[in-house]
PDB file of N, CA and C in Angstrom:
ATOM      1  N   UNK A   1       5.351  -9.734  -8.883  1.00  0.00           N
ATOM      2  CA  UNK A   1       6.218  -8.673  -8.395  1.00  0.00           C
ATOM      3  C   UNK A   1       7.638  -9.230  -8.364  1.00  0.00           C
ATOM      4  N   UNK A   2       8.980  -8.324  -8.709  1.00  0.00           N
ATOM      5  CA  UNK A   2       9.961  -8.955  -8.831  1.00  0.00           C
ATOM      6  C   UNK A   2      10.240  -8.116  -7.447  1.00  0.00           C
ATOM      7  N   UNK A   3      12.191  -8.971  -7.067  1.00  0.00           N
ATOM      8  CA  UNK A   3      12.888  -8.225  -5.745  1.00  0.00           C
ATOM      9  C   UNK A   3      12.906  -6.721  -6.026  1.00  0.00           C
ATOM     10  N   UNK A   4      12.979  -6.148  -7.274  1.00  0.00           N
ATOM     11  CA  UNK A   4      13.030  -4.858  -7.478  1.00  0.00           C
ATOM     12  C   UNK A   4      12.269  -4.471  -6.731  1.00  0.00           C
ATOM     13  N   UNK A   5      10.978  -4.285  -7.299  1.00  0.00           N
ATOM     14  CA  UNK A   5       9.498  -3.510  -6.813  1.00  0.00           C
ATOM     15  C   UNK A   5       9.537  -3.606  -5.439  1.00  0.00           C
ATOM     16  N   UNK A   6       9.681  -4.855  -4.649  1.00  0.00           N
ATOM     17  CA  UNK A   6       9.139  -5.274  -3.594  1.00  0.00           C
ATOM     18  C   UNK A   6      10.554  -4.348  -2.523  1.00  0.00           C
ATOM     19  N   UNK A   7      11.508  -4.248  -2.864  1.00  0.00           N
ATOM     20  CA  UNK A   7      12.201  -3.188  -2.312  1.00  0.00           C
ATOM     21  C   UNK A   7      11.899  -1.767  -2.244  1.00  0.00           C
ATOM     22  N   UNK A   8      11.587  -1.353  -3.935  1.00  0.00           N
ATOM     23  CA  UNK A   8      10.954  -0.008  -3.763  1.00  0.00           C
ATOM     24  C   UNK A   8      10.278   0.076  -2.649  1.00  0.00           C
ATOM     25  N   UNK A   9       8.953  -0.782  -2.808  1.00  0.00           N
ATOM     26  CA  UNK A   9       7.752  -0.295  -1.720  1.00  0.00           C
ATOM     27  C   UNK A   9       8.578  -0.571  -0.305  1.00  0.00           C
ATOM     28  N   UNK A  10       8.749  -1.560  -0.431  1.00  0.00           N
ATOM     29  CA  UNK A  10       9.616  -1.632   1.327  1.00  0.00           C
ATOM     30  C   UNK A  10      10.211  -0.391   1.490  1.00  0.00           C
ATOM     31  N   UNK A  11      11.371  -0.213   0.727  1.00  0.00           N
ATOM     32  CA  UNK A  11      11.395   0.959   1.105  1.00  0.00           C
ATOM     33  C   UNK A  11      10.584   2.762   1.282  1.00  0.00           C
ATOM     34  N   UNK A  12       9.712   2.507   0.432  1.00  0.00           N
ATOM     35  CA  UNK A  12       9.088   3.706   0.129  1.00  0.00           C
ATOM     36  C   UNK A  12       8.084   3.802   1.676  1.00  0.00           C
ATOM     37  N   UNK A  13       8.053   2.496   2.299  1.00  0.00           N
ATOM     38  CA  UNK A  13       7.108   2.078   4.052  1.00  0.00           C
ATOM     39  C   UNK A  13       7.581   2.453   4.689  1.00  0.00           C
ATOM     40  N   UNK A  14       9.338   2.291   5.086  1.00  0.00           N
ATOM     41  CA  UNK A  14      10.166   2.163   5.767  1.00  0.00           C
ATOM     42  C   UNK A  14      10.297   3.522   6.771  1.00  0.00           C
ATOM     43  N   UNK A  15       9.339   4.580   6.238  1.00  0.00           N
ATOM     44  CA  UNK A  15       9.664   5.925   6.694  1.00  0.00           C
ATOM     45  C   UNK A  15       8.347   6.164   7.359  1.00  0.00           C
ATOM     46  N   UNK A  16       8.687   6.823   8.797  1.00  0.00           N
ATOM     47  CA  UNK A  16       7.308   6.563   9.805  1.00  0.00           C
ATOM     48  C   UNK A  16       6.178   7.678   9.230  1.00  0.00           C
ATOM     49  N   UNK A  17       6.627   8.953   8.448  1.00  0.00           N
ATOM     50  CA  UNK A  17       5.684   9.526   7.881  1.00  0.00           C
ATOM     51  C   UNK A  17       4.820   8.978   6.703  1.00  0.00           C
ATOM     52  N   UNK A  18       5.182   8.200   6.149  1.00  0.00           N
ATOM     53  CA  UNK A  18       5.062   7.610   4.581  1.00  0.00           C
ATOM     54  C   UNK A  18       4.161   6.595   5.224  1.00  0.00           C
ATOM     55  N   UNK A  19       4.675   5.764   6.117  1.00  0.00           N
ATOM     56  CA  UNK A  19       3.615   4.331   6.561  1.00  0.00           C
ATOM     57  C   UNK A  19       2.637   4.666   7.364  1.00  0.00           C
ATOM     58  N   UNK A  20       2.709   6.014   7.714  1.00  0.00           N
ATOM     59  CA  UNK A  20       1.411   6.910   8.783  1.00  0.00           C
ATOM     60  C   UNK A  20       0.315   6.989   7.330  1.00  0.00           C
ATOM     61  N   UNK A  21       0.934   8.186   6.263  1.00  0.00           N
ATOM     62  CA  UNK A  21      -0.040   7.865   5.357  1.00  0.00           C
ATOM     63  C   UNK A  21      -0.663   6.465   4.749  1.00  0.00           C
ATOM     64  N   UNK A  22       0.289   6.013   4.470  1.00  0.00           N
ATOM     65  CA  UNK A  22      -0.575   5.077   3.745  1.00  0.00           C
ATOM     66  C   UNK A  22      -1.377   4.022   4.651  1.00  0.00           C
ATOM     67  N   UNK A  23      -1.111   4.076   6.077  1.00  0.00           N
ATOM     68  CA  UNK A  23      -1.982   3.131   7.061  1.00  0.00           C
ATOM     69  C   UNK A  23      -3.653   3.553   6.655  1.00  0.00           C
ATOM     70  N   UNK A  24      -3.691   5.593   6.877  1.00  0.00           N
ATOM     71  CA  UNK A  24      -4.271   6.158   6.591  1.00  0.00           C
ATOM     72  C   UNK A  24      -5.233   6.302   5.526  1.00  0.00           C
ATOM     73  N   UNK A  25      -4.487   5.945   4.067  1.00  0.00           N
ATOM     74  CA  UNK A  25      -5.315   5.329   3.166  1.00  0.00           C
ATOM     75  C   UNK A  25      -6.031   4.204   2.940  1.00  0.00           C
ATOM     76  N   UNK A  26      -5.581   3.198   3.917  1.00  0.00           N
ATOM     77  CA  UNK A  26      -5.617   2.111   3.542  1.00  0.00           C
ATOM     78  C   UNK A  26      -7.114   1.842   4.334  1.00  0.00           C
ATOM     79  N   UNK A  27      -7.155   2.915   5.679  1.00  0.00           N
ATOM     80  CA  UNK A  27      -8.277   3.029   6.223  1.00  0.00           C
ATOM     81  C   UNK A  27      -9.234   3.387   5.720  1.00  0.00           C
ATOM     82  N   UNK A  28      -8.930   4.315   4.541  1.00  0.00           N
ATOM     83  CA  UNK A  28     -10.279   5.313   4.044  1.00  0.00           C
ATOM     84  C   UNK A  28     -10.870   4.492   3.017  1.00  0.00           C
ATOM     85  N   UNK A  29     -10.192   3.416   2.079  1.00  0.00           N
ATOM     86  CA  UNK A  29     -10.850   2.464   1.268  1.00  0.00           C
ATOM     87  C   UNK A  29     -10.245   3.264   0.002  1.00  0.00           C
ATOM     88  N   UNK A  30     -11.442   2.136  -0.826  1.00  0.00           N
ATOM     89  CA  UNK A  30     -10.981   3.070  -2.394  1.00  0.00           C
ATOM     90  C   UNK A  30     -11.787   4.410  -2.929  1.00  0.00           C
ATOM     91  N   UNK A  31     -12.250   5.264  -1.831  1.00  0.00           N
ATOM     92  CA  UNK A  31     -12.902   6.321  -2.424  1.00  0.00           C
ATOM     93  C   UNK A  31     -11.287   7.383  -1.922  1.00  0.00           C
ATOM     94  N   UNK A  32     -10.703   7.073  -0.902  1.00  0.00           N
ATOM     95  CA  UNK A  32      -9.295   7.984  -0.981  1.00  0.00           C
ATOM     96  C   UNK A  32      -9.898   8.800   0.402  1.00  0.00           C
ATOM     97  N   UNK A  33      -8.722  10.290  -0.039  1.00  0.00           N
ATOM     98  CA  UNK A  33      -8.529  11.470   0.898  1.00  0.00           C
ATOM     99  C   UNK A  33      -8.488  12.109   0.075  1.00  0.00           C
ATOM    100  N   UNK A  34      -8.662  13.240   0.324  1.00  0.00           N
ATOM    101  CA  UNK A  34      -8.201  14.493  -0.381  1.00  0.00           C
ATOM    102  C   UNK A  34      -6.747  14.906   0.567  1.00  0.00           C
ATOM    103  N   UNK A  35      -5.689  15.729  -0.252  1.00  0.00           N
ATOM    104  CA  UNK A  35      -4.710  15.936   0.377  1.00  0.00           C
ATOM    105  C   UNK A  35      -4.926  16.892   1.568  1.00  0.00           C
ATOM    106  N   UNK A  36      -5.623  17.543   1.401  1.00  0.00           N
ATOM    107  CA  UNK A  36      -5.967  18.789   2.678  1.00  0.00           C
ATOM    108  C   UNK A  36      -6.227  17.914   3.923  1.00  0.00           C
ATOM    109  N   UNK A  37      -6.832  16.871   3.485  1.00  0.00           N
ATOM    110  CA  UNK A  37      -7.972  15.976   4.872  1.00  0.00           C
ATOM    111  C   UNK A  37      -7.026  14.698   5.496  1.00  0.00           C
ATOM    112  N   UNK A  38      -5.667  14.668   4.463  1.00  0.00           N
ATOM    113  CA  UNK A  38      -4.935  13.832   4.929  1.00  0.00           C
ATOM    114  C   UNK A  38      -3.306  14.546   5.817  1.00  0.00           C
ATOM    115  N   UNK A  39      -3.633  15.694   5.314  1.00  0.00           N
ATOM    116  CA  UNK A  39      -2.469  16.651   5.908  1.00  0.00           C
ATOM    117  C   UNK A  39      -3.322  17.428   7.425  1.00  0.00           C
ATOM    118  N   UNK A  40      -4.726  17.041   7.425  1.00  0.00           N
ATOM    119  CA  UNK A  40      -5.136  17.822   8.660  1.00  0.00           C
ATOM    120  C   UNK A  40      -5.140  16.235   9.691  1.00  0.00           C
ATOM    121  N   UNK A  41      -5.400  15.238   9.133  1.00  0.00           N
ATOM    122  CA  UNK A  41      -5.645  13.969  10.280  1.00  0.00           C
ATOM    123  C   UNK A  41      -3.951  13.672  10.493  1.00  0.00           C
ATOM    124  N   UNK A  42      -3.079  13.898   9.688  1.00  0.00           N
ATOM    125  CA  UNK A  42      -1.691  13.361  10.389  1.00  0.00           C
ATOM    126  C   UNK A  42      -0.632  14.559  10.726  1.00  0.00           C
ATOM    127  N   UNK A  43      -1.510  15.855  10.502  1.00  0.00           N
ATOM    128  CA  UNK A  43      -0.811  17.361  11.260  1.00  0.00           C
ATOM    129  C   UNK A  43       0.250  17.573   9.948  1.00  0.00           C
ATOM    130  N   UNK A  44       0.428  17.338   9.001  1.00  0.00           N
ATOM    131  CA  UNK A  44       1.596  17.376   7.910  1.00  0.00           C
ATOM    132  C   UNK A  44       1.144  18.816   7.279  1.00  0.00           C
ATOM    133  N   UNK A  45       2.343  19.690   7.124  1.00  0.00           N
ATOM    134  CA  UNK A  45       2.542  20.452   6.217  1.00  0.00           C
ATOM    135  C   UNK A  45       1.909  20.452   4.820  1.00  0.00           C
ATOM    136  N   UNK A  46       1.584  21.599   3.381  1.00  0.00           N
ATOM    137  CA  UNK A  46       1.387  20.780   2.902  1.00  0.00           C
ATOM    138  C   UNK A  46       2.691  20.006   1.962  1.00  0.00           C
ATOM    139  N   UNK A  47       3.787  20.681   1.967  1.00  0.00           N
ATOM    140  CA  UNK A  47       5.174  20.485   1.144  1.00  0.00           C
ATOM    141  C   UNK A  47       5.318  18.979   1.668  1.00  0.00           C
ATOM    142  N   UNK A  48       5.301  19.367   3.126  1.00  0.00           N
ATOM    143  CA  UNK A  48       5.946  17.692   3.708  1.00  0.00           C
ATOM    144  C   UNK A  48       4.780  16.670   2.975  1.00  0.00           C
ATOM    145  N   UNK A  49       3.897  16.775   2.954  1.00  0.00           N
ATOM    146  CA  UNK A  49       3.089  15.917   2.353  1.00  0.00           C
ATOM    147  C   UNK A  49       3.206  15.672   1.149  1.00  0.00           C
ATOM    148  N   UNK A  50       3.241  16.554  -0.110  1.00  0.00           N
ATOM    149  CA  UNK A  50       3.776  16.384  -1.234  1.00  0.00           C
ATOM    150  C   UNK A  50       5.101  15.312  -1.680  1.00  0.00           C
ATOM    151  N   UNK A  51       6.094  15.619  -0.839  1.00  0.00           N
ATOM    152  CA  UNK A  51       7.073  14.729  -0.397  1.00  0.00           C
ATOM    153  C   UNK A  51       6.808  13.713  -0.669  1.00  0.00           C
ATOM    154  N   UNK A  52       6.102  13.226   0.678  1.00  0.00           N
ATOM    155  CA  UNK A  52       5.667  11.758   0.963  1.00  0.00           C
ATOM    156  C   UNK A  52       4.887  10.874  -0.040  1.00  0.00           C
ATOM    157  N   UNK A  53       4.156  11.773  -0.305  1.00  0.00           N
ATOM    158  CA  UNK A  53       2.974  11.860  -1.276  1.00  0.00           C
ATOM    159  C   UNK A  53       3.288  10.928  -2.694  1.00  0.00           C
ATOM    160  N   UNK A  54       4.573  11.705  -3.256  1.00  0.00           N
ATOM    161  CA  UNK A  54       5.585  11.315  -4.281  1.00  0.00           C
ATOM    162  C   UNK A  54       5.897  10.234  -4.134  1.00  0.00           C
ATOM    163  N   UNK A  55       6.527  10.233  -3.041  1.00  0.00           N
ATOM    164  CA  UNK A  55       7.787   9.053  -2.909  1.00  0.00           C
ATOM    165  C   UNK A  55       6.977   7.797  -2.887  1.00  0.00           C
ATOM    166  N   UNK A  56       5.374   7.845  -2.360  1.00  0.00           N
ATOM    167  CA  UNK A  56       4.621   6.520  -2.134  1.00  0.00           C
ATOM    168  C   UNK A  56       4.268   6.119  -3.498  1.00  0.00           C
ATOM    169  N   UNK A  57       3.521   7.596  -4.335  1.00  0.00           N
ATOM    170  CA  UNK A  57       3.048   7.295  -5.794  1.00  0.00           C
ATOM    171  C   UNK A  57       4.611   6.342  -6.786  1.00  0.00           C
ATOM    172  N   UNK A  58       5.410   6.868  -6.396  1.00  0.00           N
ATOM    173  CA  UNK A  58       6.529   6.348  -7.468  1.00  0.00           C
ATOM    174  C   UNK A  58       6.875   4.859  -6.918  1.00  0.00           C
ATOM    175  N   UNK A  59       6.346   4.618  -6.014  1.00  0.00           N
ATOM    176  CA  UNK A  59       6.772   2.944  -6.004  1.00  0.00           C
ATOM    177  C   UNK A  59       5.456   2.244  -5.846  1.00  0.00           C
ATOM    178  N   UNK A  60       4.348   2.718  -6.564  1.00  0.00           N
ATOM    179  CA  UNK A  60       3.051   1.894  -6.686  1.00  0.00           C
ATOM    180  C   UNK A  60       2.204   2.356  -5.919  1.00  0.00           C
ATOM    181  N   UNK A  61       2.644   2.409  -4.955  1.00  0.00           N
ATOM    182  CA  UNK A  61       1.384   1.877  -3.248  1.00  0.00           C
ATOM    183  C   UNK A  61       0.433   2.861  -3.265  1.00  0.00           C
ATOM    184  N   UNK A  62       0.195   4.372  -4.110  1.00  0.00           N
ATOM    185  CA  UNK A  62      -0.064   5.053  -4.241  1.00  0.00           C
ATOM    186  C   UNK A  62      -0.749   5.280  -5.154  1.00  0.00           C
ATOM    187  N   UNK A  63      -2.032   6.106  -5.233  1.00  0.00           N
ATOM    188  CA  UNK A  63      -2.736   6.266  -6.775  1.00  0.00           C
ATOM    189  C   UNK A  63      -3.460   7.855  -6.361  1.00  0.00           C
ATOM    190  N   UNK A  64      -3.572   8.761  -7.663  1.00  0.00           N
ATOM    191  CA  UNK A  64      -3.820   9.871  -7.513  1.00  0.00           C
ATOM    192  C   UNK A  64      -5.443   9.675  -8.588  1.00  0.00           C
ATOM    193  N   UNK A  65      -6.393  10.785  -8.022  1.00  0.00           N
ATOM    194  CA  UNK A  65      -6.792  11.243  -8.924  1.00  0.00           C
ATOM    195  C   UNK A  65      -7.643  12.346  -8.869  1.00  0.00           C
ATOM    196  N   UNK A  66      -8.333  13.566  -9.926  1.00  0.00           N
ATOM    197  CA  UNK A  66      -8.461  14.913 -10.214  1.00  0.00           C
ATOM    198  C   UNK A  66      -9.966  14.751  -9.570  1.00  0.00           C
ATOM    199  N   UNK A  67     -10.419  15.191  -8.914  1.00  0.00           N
ATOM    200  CA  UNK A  67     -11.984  15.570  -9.177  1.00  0.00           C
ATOM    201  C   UNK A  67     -12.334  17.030  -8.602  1.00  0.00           C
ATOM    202  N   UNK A  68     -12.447  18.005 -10.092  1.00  0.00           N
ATOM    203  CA  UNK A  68     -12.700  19.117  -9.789  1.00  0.00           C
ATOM    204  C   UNK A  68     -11.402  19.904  -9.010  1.00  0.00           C
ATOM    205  N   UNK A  69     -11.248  20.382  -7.905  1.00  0.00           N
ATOM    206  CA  UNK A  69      -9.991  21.481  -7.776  1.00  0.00           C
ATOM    207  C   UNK A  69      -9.168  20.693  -6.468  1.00  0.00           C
ATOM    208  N   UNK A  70     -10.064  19.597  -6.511  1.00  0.00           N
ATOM    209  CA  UNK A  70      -9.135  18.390  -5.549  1.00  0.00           C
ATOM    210  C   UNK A  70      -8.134  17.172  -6.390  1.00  0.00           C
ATOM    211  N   UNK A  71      -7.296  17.150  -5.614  1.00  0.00           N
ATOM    212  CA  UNK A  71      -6.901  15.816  -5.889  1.00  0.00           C
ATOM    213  C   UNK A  71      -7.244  14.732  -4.556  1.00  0.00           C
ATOM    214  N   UNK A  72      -7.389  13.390  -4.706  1.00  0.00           N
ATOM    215  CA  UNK A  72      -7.400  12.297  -4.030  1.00  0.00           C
ATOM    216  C   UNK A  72      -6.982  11.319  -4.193  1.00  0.00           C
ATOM    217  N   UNK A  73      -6.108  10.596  -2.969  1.00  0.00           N
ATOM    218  CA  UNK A  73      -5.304   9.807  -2.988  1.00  0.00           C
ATOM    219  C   UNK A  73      -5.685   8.811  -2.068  1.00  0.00           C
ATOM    220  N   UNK A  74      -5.780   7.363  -2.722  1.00  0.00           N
ATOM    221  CA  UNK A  74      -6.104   6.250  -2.463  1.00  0.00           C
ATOM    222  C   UNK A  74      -4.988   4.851  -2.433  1.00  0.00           C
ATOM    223  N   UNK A  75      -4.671   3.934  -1.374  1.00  0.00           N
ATOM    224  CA  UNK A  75      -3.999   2.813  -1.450  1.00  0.00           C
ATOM    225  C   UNK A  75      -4.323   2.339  -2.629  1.00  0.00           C
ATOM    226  N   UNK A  76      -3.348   1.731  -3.620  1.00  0.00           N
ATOM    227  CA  UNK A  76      -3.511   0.581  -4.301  1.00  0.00           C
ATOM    228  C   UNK A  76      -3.603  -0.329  -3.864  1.00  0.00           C
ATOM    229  N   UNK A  77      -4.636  -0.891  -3.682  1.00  0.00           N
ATOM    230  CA  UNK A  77      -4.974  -2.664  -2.864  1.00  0.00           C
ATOM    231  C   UNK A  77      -3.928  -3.455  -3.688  1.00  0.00           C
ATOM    232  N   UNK A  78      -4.103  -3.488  -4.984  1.00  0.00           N
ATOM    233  CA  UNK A  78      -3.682  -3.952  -6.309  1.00  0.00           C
ATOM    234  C   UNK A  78      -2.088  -4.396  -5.789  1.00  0.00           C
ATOM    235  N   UNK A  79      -1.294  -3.338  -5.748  1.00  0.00           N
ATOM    236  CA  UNK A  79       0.306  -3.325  -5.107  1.00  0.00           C
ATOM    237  C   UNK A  79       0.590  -3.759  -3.762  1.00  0.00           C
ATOM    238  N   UNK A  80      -0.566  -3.443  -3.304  1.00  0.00           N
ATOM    239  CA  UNK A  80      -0.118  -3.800  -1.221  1.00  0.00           C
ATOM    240  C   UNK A  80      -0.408  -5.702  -1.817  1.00  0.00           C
ATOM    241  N   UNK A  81      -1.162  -5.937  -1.890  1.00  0.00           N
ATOM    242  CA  UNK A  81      -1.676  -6.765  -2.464  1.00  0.00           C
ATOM    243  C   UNK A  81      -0.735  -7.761  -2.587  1.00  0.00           C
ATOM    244  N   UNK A  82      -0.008  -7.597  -4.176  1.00  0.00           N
ATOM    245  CA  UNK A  82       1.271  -8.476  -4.536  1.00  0.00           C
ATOM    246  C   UNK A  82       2.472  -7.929  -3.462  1.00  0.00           C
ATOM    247  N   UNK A  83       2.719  -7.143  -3.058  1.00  0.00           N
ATOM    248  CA  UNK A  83       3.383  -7.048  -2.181  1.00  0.00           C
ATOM    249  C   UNK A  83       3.281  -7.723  -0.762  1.00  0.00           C
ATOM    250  N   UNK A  84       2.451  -8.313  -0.545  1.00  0.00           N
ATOM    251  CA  UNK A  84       2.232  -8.806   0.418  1.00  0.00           C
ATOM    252  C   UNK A  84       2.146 -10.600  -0.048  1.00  0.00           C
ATOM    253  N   UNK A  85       2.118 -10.391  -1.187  1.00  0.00           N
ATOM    254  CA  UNK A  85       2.269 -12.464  -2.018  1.00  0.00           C
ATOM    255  C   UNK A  85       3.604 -12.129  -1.821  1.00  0.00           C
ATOM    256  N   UNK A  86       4.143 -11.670  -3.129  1.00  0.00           N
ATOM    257  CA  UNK A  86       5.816 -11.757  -2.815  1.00  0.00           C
ATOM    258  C   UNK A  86       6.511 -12.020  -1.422  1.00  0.00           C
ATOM    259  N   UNK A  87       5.783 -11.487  -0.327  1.00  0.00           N
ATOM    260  CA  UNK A  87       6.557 -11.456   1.053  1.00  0.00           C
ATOM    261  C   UNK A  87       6.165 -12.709   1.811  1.00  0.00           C
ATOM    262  N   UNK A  88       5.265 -13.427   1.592  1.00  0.00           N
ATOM    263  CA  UNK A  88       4.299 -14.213   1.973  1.00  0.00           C
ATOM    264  C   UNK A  88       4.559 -15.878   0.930  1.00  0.00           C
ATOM    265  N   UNK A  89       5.361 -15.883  -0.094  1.00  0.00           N
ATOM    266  CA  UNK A  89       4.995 -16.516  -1.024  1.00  0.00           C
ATOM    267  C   UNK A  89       6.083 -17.785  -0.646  1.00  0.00           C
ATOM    268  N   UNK A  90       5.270 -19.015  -0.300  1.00  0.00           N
ATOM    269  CA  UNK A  90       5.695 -20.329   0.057  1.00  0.00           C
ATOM    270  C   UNK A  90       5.890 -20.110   1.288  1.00  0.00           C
ATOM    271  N   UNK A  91       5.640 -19.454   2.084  1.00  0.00           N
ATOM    272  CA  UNK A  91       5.421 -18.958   3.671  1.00  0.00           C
ATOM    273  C   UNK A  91       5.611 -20.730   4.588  1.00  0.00           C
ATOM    274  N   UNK A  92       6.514 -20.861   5.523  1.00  0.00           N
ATOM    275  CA  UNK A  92       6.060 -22.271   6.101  1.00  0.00           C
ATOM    276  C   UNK A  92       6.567 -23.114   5.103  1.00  0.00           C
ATOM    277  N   UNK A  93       6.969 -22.908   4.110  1.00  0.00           N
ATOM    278  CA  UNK A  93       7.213 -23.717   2.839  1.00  0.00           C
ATOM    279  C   UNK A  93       6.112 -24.742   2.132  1.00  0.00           C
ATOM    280  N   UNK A  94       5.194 -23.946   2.497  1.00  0.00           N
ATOM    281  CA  UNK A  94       3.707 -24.420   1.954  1.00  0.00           C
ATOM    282  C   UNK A  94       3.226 -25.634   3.323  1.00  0.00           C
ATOM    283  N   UNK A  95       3.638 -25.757   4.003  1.00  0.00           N
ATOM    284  CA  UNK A  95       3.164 -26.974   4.882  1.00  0.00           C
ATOM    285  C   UNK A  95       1.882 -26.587   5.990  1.00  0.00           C
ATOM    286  N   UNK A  96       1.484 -25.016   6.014  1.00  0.00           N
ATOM    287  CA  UNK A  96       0.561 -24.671   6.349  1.00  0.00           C
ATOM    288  C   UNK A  96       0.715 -24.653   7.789  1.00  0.00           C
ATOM    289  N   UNK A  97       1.451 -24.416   8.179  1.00  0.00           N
ATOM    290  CA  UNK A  97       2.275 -23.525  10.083  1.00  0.00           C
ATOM    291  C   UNK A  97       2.026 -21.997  10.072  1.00  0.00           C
ATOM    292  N   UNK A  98       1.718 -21.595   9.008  1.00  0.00           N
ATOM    293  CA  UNK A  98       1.984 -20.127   9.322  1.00  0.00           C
ATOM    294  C   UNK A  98       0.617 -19.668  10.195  1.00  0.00           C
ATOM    295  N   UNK A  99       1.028 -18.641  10.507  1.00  0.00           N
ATOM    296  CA  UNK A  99      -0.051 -17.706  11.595  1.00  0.00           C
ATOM    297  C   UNK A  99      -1.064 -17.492  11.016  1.00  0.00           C
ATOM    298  N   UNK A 100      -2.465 -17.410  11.731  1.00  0.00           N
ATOM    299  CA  UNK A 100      -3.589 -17.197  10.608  1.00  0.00           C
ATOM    300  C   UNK A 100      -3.910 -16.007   9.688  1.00  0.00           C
ATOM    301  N   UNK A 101      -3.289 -14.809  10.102  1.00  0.00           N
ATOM    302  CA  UNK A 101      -3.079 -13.652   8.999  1.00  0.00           C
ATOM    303  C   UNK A 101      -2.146 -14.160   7.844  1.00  0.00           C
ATOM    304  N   UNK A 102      -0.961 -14.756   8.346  1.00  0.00           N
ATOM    305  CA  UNK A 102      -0.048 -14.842   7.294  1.00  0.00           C
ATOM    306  C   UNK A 102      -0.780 -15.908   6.095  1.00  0.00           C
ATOM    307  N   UNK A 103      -1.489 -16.879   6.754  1.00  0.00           N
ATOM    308  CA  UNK A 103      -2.180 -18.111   5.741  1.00  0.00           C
ATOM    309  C   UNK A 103      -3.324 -17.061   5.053  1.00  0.00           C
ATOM    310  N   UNK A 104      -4.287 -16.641   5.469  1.00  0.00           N
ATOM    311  CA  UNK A 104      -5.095 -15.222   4.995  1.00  0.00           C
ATOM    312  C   UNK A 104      -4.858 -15.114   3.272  1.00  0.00           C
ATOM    313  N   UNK A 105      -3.532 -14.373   3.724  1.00  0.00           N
ATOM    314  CA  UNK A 105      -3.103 -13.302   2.567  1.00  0.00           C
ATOM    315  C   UNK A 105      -2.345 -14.521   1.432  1.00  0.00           C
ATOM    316  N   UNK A 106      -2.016 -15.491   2.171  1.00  0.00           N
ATOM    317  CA  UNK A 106      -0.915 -16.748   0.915  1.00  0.00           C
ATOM    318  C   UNK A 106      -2.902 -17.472   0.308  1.00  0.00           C
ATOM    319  N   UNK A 107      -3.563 -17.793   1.045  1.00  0.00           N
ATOM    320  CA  UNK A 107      -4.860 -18.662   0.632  1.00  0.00           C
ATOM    321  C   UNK A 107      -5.484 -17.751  -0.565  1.00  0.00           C
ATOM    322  N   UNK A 108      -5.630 -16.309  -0.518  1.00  0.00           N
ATOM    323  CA  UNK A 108      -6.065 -15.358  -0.942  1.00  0.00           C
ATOM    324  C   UNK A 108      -5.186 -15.212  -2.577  1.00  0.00           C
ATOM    325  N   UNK A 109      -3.967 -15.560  -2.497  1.00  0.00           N
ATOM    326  CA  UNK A 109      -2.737 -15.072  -3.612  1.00  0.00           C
ATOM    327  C   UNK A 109      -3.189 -16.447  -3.918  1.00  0.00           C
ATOM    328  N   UNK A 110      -2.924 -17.580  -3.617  1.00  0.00           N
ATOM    329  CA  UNK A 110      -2.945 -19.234  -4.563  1.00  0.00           C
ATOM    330  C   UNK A 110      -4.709 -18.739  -5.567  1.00  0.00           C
ATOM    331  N   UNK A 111      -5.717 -18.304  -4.362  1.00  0.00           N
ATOM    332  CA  UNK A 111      -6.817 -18.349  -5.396  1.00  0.00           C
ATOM    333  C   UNK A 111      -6.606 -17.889  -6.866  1.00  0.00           C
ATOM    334  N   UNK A 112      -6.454 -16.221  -6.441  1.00  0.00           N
ATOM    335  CA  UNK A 112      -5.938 -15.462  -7.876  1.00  0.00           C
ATOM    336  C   UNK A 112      -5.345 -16.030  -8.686  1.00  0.00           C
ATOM    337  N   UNK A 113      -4.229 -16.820  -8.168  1.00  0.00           N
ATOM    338  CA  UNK A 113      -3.468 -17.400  -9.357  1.00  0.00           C
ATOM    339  C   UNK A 113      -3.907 -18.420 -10.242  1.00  0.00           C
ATOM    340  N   UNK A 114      -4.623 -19.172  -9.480  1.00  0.00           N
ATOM    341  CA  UNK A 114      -6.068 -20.409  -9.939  1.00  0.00           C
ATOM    342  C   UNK A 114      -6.674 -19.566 -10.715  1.00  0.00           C
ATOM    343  N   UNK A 115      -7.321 -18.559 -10.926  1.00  0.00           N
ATOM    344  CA  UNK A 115      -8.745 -17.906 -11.489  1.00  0.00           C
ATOM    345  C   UNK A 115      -7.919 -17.347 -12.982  1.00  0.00           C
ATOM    346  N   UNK A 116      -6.535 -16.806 -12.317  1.00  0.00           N
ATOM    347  CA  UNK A 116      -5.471 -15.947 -14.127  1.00  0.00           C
ATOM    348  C   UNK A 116      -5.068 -17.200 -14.235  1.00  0.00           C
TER     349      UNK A 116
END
């Protein structure tokens, strides 16, 4: 992930409706929401949701897809993911101080990079 991306998404978080959804997705796993079921658990309109909806899909964090007369929308693990190396990356300056979530997600990114 370059500073670009990692701004998009920061920013695309930064908005308390936008990081309500995607907390939201992130809960439901990779089978998603349907938009109706995600506009009835966080009270959203459906326009306002569309909105949000957008603004998350266009900077990654977001993934859509058709089944039948629904759509469903699921976190990209994939993007939270490197987004969370990039933010995380040489953490402590590798000397291994960091907090045990923060070591988590850096132990987790060195593997991947071992395995590609």
């Amino acid at each position: 992930m370059n500073t670009s991306d990692a701004v998009q998404a920061l920013a695309a978080l930064a908005q308390e409706t936008r990081l309500s959804i995607f907390r939201l997705l992130v809960e439901a796993g990779e089978a998603g929401m349907n938009a109706g079921a995600i506009a009835e658990a966080l009270d959203l309109a459906p326009a306002t949701l569309s909105f949000h909806i957008a603004h998350l899909a266009r900077s990654g964090l977001v993934a859509s897809r058709q089944e039948g007369r629904f759509i469903y929308y699921s976190a990209n693990f994939a993007a939270m993911d490197e987004l969370i190396a990039y933010l995380t990356d040489n953490c402590c300056q590798g000397g291994g101080q960091c907090l045990p979530k923060t070591t988590a997600a850096t132990t987790s990114t060195r593997s991947r990079r071992k395995a590609a």
